[in-house]
Protein backbone atom coordinates (compact mmCIF):
# COMPACT_ATOMS: atom_id res chain seq x y z
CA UNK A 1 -21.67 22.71 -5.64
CA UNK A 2 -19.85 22.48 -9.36
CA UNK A 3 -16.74 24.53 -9.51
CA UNK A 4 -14.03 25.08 -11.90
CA UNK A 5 -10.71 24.94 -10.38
CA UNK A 6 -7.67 26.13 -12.32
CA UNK A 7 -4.47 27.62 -11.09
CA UNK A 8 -2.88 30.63 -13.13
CA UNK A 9 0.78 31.80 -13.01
CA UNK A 10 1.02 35.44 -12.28
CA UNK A 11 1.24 36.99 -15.88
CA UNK A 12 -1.81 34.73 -16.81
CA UNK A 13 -3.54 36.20 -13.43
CA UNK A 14 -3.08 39.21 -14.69
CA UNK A 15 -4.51 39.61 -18.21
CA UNK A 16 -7.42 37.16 -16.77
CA UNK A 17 -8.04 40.47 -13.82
CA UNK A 18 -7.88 43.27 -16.49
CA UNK A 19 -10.97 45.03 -17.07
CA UNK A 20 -9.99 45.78 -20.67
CA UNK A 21 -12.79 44.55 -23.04
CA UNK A 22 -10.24 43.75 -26.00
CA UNK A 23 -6.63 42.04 -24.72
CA UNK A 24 -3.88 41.52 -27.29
CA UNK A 25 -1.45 39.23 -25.46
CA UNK A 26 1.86 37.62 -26.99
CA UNK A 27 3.24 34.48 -25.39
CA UNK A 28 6.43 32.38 -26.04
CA UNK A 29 6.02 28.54 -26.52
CA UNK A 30 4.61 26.66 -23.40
CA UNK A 31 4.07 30.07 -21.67
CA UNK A 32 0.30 28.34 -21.00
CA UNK A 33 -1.76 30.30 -23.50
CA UNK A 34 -3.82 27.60 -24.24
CA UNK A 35 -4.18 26.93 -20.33
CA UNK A 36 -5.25 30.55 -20.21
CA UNK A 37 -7.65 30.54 -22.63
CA UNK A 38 -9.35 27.55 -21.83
CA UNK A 39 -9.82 28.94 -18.77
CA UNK A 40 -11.33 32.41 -19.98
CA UNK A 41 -13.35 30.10 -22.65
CA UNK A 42 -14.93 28.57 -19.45
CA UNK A 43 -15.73 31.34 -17.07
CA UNK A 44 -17.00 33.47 -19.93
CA UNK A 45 -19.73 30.56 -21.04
CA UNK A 46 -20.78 29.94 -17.49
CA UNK A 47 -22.06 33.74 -17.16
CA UNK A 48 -26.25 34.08 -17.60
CA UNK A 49 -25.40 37.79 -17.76
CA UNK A 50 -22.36 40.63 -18.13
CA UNK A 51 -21.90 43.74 -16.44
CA UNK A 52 -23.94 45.96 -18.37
CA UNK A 53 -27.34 43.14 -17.47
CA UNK A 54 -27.77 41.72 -21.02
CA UNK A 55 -29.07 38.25 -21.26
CA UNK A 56 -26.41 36.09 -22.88
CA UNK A 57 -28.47 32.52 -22.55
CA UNK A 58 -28.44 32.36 -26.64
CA UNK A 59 -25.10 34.07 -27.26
CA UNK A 60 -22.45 31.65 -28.07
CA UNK A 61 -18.42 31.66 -27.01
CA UNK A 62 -16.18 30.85 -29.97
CA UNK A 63 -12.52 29.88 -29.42
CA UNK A 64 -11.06 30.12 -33.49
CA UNK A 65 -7.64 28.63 -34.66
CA UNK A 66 -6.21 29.24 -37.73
CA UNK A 67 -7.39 26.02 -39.04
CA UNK A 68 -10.72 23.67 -37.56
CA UNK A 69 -7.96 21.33 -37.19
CA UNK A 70 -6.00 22.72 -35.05
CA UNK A 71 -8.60 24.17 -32.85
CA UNK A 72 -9.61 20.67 -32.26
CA UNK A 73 -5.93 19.33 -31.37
CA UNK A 74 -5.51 22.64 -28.48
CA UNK A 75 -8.05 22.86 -27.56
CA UNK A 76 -10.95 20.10 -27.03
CA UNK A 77 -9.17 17.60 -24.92
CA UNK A 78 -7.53 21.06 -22.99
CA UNK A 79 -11.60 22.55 -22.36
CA UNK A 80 -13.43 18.75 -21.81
CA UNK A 81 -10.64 18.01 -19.07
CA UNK A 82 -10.43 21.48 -17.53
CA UNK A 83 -14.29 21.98 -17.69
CA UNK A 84 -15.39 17.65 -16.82
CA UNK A 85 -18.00 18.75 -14.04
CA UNK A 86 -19.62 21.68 -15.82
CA UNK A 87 -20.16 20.29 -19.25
CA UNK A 88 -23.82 18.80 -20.04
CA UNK A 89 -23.35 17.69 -23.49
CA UNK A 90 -20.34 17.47 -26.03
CA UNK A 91 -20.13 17.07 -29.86
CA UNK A 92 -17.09 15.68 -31.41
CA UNK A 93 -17.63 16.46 -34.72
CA UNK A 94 -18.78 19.64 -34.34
CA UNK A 95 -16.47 20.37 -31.71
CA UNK A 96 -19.13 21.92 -29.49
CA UNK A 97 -19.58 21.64 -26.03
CA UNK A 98 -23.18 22.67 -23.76
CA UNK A 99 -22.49 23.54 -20.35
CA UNK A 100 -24.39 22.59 -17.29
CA UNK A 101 -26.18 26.65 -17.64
CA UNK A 102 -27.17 25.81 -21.54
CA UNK A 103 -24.99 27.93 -22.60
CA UNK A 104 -22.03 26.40 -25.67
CA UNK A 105 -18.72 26.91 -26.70
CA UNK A 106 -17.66 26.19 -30.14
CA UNK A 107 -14.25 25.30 -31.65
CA UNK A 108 -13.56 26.84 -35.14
CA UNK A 109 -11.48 27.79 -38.00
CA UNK A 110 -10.18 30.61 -39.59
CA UNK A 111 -10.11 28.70 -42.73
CA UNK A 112 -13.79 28.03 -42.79
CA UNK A 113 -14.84 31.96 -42.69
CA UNK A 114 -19.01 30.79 -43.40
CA UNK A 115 -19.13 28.85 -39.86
CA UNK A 116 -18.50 32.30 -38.02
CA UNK A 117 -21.24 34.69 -39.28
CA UNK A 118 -24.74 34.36 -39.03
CA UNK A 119 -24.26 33.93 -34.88
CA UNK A 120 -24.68 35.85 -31.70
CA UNK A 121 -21.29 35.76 -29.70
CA UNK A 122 -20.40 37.22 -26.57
CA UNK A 123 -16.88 35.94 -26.44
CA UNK A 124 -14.12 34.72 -28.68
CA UNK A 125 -10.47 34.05 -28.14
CA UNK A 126 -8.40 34.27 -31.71
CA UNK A 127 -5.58 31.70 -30.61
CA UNK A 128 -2.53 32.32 -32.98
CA UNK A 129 -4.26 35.69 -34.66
CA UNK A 130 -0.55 36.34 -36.59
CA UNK A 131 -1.80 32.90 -39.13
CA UNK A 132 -5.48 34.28 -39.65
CA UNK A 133 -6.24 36.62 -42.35
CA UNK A 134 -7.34 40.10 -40.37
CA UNK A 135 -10.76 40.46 -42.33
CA UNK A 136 -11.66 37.34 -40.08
CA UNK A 137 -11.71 39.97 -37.42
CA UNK A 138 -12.76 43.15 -39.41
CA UNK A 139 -15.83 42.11 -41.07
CA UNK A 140 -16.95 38.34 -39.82
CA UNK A 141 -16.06 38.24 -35.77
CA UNK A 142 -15.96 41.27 -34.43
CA UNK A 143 -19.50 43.06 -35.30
CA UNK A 144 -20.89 40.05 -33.92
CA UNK A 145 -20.01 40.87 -30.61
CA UNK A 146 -21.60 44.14 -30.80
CA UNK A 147 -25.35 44.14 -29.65
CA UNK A 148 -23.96 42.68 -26.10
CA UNK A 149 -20.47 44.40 -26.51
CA UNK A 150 -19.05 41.04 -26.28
CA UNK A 151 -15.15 40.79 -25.42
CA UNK A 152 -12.33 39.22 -27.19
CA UNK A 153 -8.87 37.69 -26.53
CA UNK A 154 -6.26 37.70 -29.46
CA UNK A 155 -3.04 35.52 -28.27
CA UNK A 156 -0.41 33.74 -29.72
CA UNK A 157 3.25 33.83 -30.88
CA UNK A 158 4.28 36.45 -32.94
CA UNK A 159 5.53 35.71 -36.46
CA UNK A 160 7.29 38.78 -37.09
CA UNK A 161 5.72 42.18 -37.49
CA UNK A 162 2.43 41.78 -39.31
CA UNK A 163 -1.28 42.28 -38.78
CA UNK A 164 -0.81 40.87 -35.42
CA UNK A 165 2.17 43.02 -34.51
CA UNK A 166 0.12 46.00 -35.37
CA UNK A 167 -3.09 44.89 -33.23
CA UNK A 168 -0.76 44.36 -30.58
CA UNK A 169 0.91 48.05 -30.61
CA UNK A 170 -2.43 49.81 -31.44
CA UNK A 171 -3.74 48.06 -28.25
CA UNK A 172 -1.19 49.99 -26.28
CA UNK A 173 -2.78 53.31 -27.60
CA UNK A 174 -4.30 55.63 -24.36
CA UNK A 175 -7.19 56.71 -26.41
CA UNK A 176 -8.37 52.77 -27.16
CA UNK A 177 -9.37 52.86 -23.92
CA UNK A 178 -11.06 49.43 -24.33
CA UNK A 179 -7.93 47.73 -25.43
CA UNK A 180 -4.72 46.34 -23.74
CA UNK A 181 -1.80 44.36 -24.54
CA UNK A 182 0.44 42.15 -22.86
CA UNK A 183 3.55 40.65 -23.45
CA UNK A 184 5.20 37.16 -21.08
CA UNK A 185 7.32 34.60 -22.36
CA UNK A 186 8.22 30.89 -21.59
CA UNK A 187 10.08 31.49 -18.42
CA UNK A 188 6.85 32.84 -17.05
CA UNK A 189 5.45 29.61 -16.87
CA UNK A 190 6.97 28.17 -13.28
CA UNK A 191 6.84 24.70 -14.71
CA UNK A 192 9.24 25.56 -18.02
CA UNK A 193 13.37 24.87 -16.53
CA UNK A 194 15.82 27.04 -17.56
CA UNK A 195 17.72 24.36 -18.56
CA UNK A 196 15.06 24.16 -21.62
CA UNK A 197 15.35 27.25 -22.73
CA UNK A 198 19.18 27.40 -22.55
CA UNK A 199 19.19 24.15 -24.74
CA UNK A 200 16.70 25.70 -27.25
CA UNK A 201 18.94 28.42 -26.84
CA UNK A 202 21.95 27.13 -28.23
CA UNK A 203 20.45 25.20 -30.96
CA UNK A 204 18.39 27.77 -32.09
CA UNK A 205 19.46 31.18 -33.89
CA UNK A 206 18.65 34.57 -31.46
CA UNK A 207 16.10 35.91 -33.56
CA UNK A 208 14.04 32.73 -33.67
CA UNK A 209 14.67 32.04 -29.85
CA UNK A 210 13.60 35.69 -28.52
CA UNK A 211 10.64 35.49 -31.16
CA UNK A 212 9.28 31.56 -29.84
CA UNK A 213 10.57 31.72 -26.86
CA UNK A 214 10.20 35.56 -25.43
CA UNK A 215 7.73 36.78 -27.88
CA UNK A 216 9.24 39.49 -29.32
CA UNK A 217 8.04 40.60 -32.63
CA UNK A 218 11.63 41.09 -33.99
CA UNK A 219 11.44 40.15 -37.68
CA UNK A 220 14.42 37.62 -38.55
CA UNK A 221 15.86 38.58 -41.59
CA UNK A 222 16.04 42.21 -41.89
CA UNK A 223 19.28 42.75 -41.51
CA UNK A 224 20.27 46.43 -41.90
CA UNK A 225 21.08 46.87 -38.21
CA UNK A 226 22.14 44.68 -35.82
CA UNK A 227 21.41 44.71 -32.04
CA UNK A 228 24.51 43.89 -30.92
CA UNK A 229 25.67 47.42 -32.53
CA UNK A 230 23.74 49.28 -30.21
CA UNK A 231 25.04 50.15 -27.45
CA UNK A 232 23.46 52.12 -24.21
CA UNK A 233 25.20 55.25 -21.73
CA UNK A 234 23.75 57.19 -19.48
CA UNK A 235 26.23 60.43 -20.39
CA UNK A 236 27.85 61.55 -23.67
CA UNK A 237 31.97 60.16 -23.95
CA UNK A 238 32.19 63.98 -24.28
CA UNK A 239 30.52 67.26 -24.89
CA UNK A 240 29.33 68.19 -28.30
CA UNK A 241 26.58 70.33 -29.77
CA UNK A 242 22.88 70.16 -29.48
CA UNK A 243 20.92 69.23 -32.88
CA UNK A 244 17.15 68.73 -33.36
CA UNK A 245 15.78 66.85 -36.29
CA UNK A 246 11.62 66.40 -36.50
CA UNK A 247 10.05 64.13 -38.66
CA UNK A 248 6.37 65.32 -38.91
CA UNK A 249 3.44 63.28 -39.45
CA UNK A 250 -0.46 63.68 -39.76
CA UNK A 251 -1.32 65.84 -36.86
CA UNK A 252 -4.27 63.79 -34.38
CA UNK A 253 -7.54 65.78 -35.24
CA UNK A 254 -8.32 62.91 -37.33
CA UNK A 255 -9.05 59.51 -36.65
CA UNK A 256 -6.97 57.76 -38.66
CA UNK A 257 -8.89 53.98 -37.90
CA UNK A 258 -8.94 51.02 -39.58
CA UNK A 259 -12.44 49.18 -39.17
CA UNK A 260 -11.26 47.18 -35.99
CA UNK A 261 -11.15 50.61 -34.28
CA UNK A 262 -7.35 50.63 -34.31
CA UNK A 263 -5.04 53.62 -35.28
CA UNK A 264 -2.69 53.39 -38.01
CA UNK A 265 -1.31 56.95 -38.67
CA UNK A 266 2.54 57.14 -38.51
CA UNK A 267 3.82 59.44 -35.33
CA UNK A 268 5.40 62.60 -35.05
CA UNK A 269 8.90 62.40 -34.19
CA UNK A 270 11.58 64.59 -32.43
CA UNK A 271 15.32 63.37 -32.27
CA UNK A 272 17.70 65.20 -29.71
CA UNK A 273 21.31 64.69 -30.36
CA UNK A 274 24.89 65.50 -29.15
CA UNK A 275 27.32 65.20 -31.89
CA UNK A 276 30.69 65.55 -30.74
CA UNK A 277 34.19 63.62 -32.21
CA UNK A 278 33.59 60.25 -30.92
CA UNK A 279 30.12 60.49 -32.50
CA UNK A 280 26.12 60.97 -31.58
CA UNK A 281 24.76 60.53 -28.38
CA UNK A 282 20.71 60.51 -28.32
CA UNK A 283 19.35 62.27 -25.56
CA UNK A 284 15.65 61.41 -26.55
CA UNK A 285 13.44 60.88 -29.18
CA UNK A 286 9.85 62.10 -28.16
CA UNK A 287 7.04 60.55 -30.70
CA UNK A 288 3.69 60.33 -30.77
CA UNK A 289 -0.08 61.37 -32.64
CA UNK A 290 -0.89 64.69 -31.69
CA UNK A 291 -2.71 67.60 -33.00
CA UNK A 292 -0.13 70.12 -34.50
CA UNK A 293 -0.69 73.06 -31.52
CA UNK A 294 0.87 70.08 -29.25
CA UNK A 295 3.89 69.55 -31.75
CA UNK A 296 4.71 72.87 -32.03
CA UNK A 297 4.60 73.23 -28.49
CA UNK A 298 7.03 70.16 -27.60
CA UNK A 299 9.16 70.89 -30.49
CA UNK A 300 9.74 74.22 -28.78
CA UNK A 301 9.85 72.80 -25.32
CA UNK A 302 12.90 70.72 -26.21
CA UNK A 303 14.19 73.80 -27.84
CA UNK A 304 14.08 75.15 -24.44
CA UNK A 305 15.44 72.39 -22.50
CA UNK A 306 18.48 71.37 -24.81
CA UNK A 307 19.60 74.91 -26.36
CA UNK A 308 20.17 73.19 -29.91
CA UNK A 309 22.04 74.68 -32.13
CA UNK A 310 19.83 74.23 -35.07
CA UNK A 311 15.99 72.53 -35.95
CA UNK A 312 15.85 71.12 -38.78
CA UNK A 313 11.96 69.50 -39.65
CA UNK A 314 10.85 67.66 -43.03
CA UNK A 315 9.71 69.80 -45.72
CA UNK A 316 6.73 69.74 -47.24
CA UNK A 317 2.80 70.31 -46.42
CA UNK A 318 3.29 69.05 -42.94
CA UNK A 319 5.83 71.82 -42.10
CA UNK A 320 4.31 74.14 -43.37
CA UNK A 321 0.91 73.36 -41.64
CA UNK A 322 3.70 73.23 -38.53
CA UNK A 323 5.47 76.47 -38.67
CA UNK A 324 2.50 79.42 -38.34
CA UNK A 325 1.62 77.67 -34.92
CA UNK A 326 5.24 77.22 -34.41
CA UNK A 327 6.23 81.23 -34.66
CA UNK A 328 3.22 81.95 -32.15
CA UNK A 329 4.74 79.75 -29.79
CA UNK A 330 8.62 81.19 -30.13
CA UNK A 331 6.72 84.65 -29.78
CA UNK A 332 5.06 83.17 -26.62
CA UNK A 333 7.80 81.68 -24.88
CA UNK A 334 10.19 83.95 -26.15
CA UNK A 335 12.42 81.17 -27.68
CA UNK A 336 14.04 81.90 -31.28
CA UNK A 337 15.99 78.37 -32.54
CA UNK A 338 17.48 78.42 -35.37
CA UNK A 339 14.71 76.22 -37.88
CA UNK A 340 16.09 74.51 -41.09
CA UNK A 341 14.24 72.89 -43.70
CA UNK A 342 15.42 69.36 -44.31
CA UNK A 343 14.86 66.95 -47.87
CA UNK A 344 14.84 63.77 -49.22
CA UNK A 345 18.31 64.91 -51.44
CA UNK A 346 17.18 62.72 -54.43
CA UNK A 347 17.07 59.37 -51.78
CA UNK A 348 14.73 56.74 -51.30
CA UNK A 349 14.00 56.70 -47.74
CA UNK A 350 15.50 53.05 -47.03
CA UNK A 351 18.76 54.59 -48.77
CA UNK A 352 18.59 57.82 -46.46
CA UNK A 353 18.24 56.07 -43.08
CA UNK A 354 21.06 53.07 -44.28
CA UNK A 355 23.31 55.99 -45.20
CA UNK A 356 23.10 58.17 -42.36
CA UNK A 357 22.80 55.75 -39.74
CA UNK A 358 24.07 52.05 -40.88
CA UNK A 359 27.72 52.62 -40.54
CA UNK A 360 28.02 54.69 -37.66
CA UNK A 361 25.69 52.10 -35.47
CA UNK A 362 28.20 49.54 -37.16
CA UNK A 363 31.35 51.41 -35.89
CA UNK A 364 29.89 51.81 -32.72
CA UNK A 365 29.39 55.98 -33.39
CA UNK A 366 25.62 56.45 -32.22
CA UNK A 367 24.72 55.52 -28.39
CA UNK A 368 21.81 55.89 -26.75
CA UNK A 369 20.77 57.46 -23.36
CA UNK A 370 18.24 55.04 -21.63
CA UNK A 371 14.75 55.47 -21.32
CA UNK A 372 11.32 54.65 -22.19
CA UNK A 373 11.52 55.51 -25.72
CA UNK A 374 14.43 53.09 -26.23
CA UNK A 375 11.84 49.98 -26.88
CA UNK A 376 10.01 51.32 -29.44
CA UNK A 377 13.13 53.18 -31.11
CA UNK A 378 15.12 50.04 -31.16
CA UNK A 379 11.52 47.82 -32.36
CA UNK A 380 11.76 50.06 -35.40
CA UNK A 381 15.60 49.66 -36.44
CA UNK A 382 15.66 46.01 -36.01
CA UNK A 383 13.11 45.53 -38.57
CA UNK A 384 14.05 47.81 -40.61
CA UNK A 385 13.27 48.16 -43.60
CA UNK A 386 9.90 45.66 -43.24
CA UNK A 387 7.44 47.86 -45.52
CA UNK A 388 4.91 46.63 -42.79
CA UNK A 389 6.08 48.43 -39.90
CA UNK A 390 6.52 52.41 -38.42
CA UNK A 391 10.03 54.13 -39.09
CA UNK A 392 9.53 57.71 -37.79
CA UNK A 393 11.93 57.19 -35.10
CA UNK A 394 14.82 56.35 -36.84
CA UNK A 395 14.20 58.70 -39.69
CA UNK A 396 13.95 61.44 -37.25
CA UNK A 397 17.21 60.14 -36.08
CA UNK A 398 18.39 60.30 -39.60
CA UNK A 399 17.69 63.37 -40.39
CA UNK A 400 19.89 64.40 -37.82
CA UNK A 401 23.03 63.96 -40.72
CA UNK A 402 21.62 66.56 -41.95
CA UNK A 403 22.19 69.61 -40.00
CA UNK A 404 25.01 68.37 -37.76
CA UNK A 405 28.22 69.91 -37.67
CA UNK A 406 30.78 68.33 -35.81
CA UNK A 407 33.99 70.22 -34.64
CA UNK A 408 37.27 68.51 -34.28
CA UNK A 409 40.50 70.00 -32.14
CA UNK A 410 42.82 70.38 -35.28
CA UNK A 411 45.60 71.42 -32.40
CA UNK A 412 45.55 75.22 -33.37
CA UNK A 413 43.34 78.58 -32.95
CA UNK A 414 40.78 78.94 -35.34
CA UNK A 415 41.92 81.67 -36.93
CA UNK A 416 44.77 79.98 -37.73
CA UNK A 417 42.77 77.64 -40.53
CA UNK A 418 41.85 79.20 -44.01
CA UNK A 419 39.42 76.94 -45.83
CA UNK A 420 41.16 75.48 -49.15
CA UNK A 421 37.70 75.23 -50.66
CA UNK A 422 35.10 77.30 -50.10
CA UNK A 423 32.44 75.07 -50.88
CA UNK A 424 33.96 71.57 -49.08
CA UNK A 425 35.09 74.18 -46.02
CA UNK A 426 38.54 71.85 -46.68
């Protein structure tokens, strides 16, 4: 009996065992994505038949590269060596290979857009997707998968946060139910020594090594913040006042898709903060799509849990739209916050957030309580300002410069201070 025998480290196990129809995965160098998908190239072209009983005996499995080039140097010696007792027939110049069922897998390019339509495919991996142009997928690659609802596997190393960045967040969406992304880097792969990686490490800047090395999608270059300036507590230094700032967004009735399925609308987002002397401590900042009775209710909910001294949300459309369903909820729960409008003040955006928030991560003023949200919060500053990627975090946080008050212990009562100038309160 022919078999294909391969052995798969854990994280490569797992995105092999997900049931999710699209995966988005990120790897470091020599984490064993090729391994992986030569592997998934295989056991996808040996099925007669999916799940849901079509016949795939003329659908085709495509494995694209950037260029037909490099396709051919990953992956044909990889899938003829991995694959020796199941393959019938093999064409070098074509790079195409006929398995022992009939059934063919095909090498391609990226670069060579007219040798991907015209075809049935069931499968396709998309092997360094942050290189390839994302129409590739859009409009050539991905409707032909759909009279079998074929599958796909997008993998490679990120180069910072572009088209591939975005496929790989969207994938982590709850509503794309058929999507998921995963994340390992080199150290994954039991055969990579730590000893490499701690040598690439010192000749190698951080931002490059965590981007080829642990796949992070951290932009090099940006600048504006630093993580090294950001620091983590699990308590205040001491007790200051309560503010909320909310940056709204397009509320989730709509869609908001692109024509690969994924969502692209910016998030609503809700900053908690202490201020106190020895600066801001951010208790949470709760973000995501919803429909605007949800935001009103969690805006109101935090009200309730924190006790703020003051809301202050965007103005504009989007608050408006916000505030009728807003006052039915205070009425409902029987919670009045204070609400503030907040504005631009004559700034660009970039200069607003760098203002309110560059120095005092810089001096080591703003710390952050741990928790989920940190990832995505901290994703956001580091690339700031890359036109390219979400911000709503950290201009929620922003905002927050806004409304705050903070009150110092001048070492008498306060009666005892008469303002010099109305206006500065000095």
């Amino acid at each position: 009996m022919t078999e294909l025998n391969f052995s798969l480290h854990e994280k490569q196990l797992e995105i092999l065992q997900s049931k999710a129809r699209f995966k988005v995965v990120a790897a470091g160098r020599r984490g064993g994505k090729s391994y992986l998908s030569a592997v998934m190239l295989l056991i996808n072209a040996l099925k007669d038949t999916d799940e849901h009983g079509n016949d795939l005996k003329n659908k085709e499995v495509f494995y694209v590269a950037p260029t037909f080039q490099q396709a051919k140097d990953i992956m044909w010696n990889l899938l003829k060596d991995l694959g020796k007792d199941l393959i019938k027939e093999s064409w070098e110049n074509t790079a195409t290979l006929q398995l022992i069922n009939g059934r063919r897998i095909k090498l391609k390019g990226s670069d060579r857009p007219d040798t991907l339509r015209g075809v049935g495919v069931s499968f396709v991996v998309m092997d360094e997707y942050a290189f390839m142009k994302p129409e590739v997928w859009d409009l050539i690659l991905r409707p032909t998968l759909s009279d079998v609802q074929g599958n796909a596997l997008f993998i490679g190393t990120p180069e910072g946060k572009n088209h591939f960045y975005d496929i790989w967040i969207a994938a982590q969406e709850e509503e794309l139910v058929q999507w998921e992304a995963f994340q390992f880097n080199s150290l994954d792969n039991p055969i990579i020594q730590n000893t490499e990686l701690e040598e690439a490490r010192l000749t190698m800047t951080e931002e490059a090594y965590r981007q080829e090395y642990e796949a992070s999608f951290e932009a090099t270059g940006a600048g504006t913040f630093k993580a090294e300036h950001i620091k983590y507590a699990d308590e205040p230094e001491e007790e200051g006042t309560i503010y909320i700032a909310v940056d709204p967004a397009g509320y989730g009735e709509g869609t908001g898709l692109s024509k690969s399925g994924l969502n692209k609308l910016d998030e609503f987002a809700i900053a908690i903060v202490e201020v106190s002397p020895s600066g801001w401590f951010v208790h949470e900042i709760d973000a995501g799509r919803w429909g605007v009775r949800e935001a009103s209710l969690r805006v109101l909910r935090h009200a309730q849990n924190y006790r703020p001294a003051a809301i202050g949300i965007e103005s504009g459309s989007l608050k408006n739209a916000l505030m009728p369903y807003l006052e039915d909820q205070m009425r409902r729960l029987n919670v009045y916050p204070r609400i503030e409008g907040l504005t631009h003040g004559g700034k660009k955006k970039t200069e607003r957030i760098s203002w309110a928030l560059q120095g005092r991560f810089q001096n080591g003023r703003i710390t952050l309580k741990k928790g989920s949200w940190n990832k995505k919060f901290t994703d956001q500053l580091l690339d700031f300002p890359n036109p390219m990627v979400h911000d709503d975090l950290i201009d929620s946080l922003a905002y927050i410069d806004q409304i705050a008050v903070t009150v110092y212990d001048m070492g008498f009562e306060p009666e005892q201070y008469v303002p010099l100038d109305l206006e500065m309160g000095i």
